[in-house]
C-alpha atoms as a PDB file:
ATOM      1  CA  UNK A   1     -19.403  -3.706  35.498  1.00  0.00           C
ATOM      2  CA  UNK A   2     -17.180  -5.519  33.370  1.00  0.00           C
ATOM      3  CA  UNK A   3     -14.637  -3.109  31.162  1.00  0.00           C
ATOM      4  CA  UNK A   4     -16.011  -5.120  28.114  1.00  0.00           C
ATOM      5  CA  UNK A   5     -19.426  -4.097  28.779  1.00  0.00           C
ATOM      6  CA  UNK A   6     -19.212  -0.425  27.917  1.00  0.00           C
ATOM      7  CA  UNK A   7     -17.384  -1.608  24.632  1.00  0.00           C
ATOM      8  CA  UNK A   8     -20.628  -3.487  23.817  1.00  0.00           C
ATOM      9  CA  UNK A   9     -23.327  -0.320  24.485  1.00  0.00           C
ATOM     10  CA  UNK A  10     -24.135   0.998  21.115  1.00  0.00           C
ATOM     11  CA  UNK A  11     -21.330   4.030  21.412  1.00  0.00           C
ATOM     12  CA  UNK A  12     -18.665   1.445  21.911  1.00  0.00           C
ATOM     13  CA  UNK A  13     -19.684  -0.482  19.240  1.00  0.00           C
ATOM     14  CA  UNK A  14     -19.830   2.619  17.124  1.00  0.00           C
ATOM     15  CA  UNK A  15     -16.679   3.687  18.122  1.00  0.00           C
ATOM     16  CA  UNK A  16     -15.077   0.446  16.896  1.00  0.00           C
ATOM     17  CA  UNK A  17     -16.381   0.265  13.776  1.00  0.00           C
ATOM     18  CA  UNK A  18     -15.451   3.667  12.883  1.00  0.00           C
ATOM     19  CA  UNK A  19     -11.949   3.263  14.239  1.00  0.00           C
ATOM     20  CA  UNK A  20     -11.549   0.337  11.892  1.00  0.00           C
ATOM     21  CA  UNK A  21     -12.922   2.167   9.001  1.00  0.00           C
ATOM     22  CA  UNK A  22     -10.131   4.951   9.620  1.00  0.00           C
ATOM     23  CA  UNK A  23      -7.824   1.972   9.265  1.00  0.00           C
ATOM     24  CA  UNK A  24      -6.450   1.897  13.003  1.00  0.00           C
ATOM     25  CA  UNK A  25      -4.460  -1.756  13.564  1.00  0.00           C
ATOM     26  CA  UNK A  26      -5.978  -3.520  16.088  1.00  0.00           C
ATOM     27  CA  UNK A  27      -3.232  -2.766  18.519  1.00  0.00           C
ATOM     28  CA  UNK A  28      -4.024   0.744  17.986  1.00  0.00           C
ATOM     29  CA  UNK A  29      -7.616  -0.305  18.857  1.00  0.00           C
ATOM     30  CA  UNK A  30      -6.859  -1.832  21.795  1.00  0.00           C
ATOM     31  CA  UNK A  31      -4.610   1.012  22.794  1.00  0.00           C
ATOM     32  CA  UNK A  32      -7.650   3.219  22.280  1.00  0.00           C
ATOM     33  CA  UNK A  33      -9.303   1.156  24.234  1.00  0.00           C
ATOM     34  CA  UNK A  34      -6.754   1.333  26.920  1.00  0.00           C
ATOM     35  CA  UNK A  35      -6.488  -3.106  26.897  1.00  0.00           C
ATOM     36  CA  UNK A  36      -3.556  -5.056  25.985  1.00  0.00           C
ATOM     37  CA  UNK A  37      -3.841  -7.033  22.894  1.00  0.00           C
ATOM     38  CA  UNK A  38      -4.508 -10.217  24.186  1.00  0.00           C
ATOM     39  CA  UNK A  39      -7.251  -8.497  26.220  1.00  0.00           C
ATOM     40  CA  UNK A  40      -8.502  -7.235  22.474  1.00  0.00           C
ATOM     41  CA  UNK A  41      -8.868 -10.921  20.986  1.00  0.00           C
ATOM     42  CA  UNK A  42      -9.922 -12.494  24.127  1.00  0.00           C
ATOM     43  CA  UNK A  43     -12.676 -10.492  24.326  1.00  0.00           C
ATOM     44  CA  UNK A  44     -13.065 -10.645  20.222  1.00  0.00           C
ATOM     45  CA  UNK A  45     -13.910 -14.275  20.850  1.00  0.00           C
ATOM     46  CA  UNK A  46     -16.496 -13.648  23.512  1.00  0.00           C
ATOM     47  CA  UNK A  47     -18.470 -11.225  22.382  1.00  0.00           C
ATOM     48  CA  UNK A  48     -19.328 -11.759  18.590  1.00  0.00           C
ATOM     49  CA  UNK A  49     -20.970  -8.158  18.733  1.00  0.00           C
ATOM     50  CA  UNK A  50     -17.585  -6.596  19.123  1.00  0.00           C
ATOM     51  CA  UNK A  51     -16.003  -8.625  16.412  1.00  0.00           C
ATOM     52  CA  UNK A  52     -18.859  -7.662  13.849  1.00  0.00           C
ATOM     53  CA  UNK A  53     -18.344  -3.716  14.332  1.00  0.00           C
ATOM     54  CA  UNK A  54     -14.836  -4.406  13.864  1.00  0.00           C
ATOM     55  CA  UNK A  55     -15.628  -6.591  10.545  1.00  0.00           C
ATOM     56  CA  UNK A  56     -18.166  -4.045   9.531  1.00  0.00           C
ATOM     57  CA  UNK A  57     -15.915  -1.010   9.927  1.00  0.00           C
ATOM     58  CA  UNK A  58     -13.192  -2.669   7.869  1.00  0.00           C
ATOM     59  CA  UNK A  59     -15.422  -4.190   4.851  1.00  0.00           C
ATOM     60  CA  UNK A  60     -16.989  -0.434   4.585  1.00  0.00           C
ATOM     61  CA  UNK A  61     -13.844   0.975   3.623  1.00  0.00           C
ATOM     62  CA  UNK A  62     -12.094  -1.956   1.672  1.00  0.00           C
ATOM     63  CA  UNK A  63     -15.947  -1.360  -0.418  1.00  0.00           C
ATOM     64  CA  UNK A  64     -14.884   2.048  -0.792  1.00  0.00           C
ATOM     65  CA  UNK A  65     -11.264   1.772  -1.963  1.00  0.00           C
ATOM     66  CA  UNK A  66     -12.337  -1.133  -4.356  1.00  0.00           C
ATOM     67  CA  UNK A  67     -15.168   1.476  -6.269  1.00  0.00           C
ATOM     68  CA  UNK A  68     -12.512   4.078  -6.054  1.00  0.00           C
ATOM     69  CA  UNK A  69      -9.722   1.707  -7.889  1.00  0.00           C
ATOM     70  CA  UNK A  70     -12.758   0.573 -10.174  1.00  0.00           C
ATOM     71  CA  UNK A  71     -13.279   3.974 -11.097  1.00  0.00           C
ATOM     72  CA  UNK A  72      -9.848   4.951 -11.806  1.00  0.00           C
ATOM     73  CA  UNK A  73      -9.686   1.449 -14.064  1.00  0.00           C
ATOM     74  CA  UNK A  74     -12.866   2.619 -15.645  1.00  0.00           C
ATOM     75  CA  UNK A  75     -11.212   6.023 -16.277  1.00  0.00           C
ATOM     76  CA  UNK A  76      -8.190   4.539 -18.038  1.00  0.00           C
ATOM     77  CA  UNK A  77      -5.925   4.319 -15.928  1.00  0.00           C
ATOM     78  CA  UNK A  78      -3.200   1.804 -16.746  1.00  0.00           C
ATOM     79  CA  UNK A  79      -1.798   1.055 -13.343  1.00  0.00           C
ATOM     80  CA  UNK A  80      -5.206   0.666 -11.838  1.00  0.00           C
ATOM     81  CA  UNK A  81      -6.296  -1.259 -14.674  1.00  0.00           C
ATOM     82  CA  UNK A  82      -3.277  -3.885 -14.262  1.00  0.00           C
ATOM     83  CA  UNK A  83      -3.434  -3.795 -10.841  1.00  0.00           C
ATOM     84  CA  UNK A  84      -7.875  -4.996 -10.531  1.00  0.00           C
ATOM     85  CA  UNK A  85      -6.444  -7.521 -13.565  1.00  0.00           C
ATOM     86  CA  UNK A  86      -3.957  -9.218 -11.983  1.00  0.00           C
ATOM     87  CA  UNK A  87      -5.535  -9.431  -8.614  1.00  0.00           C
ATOM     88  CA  UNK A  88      -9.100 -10.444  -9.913  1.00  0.00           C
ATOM     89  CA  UNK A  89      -8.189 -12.278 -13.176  1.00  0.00           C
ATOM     90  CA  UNK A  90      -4.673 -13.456 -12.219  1.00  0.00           C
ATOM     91  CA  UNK A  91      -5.462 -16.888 -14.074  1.00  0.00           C
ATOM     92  CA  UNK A  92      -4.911 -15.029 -17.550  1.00  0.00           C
ATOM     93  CA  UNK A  93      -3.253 -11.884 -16.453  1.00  0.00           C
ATOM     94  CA  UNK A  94      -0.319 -12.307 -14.410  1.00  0.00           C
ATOM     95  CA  UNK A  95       2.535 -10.227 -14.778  1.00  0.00           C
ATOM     96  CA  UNK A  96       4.682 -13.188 -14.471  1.00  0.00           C
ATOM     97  CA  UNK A  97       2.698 -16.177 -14.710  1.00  0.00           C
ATOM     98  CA  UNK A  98       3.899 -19.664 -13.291  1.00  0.00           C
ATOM     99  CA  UNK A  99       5.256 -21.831 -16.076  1.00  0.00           C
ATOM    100  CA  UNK A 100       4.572 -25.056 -16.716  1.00  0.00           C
ATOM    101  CA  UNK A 101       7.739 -27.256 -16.317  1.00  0.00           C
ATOM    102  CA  UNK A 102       8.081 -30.836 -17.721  1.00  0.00           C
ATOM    103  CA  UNK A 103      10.251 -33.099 -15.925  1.00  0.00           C
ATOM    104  CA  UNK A 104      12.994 -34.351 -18.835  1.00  0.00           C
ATOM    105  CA  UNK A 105      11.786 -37.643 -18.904  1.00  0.00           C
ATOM    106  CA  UNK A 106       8.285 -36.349 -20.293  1.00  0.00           C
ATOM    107  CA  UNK A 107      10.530 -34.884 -23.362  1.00  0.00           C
ATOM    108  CA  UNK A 108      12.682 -38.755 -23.989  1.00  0.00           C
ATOM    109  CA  UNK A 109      15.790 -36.429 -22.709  1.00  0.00           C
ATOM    110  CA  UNK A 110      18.453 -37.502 -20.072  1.00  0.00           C
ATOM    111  CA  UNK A 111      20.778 -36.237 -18.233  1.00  0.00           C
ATOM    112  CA  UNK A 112      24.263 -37.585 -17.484  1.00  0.00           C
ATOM    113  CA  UNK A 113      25.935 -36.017 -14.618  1.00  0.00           C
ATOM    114  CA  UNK A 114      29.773 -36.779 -15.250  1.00  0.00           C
ATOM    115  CA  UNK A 115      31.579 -36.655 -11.952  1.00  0.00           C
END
């Protein structure tokens, strides 16, 4: 039997979703898993049902901090509120948003470098 193959029984795949929902790296996974690294994305890439629990795992828990920093924006809170503003509506609330230069010739000005 393959090592991969007890990874893709339903307690492996478990297992790896829940490690990614406790926010383990993915070297930690594959340390867990007692694989090297490139071991970990080889086998990523060849079985799509190991890559899902690992997708699933993660996108629980980002669903989970994003209502939890919702709620805290909800409750007033100023950081939280800047924070969800600037990452969701950046295009009108950046902290320090990107300013439009114009070259000097679109103003009629220019520049003489005396050397």
């Amino acid at each position: 039997m393959e090592r991969a193959e007890k990874w893709l029984e339903e307690d492996g795949l478990t297992l790896l979703e829940g490690w990614a929902r406790d926010g383990l790296t993915r070297e930690q996974i594959a340390g867990q898993m007692g694989i090297s690294i490139s071991t970990f994305y080889k086998w990523q890439k060849k079985y799509p049902q190991m890559a899902q629990a690992l997708k699933k795992g993660r996108e629980l828990v980002d669903y989970q901090v994003e209502a939890a920093l919702l709620d805290k924006a909800l409750g007033g809170d100023l950081r939280a509120q800047m924070y969800w503003l600037n990452n969701r509506r950046g295009d009108k609330w950046q902290e320090h948003p990107k300013e439009k230069t114009e070259s000097a010739e679109d103003e009629g000005v220019t520049v003489i470098v005396d050397v």
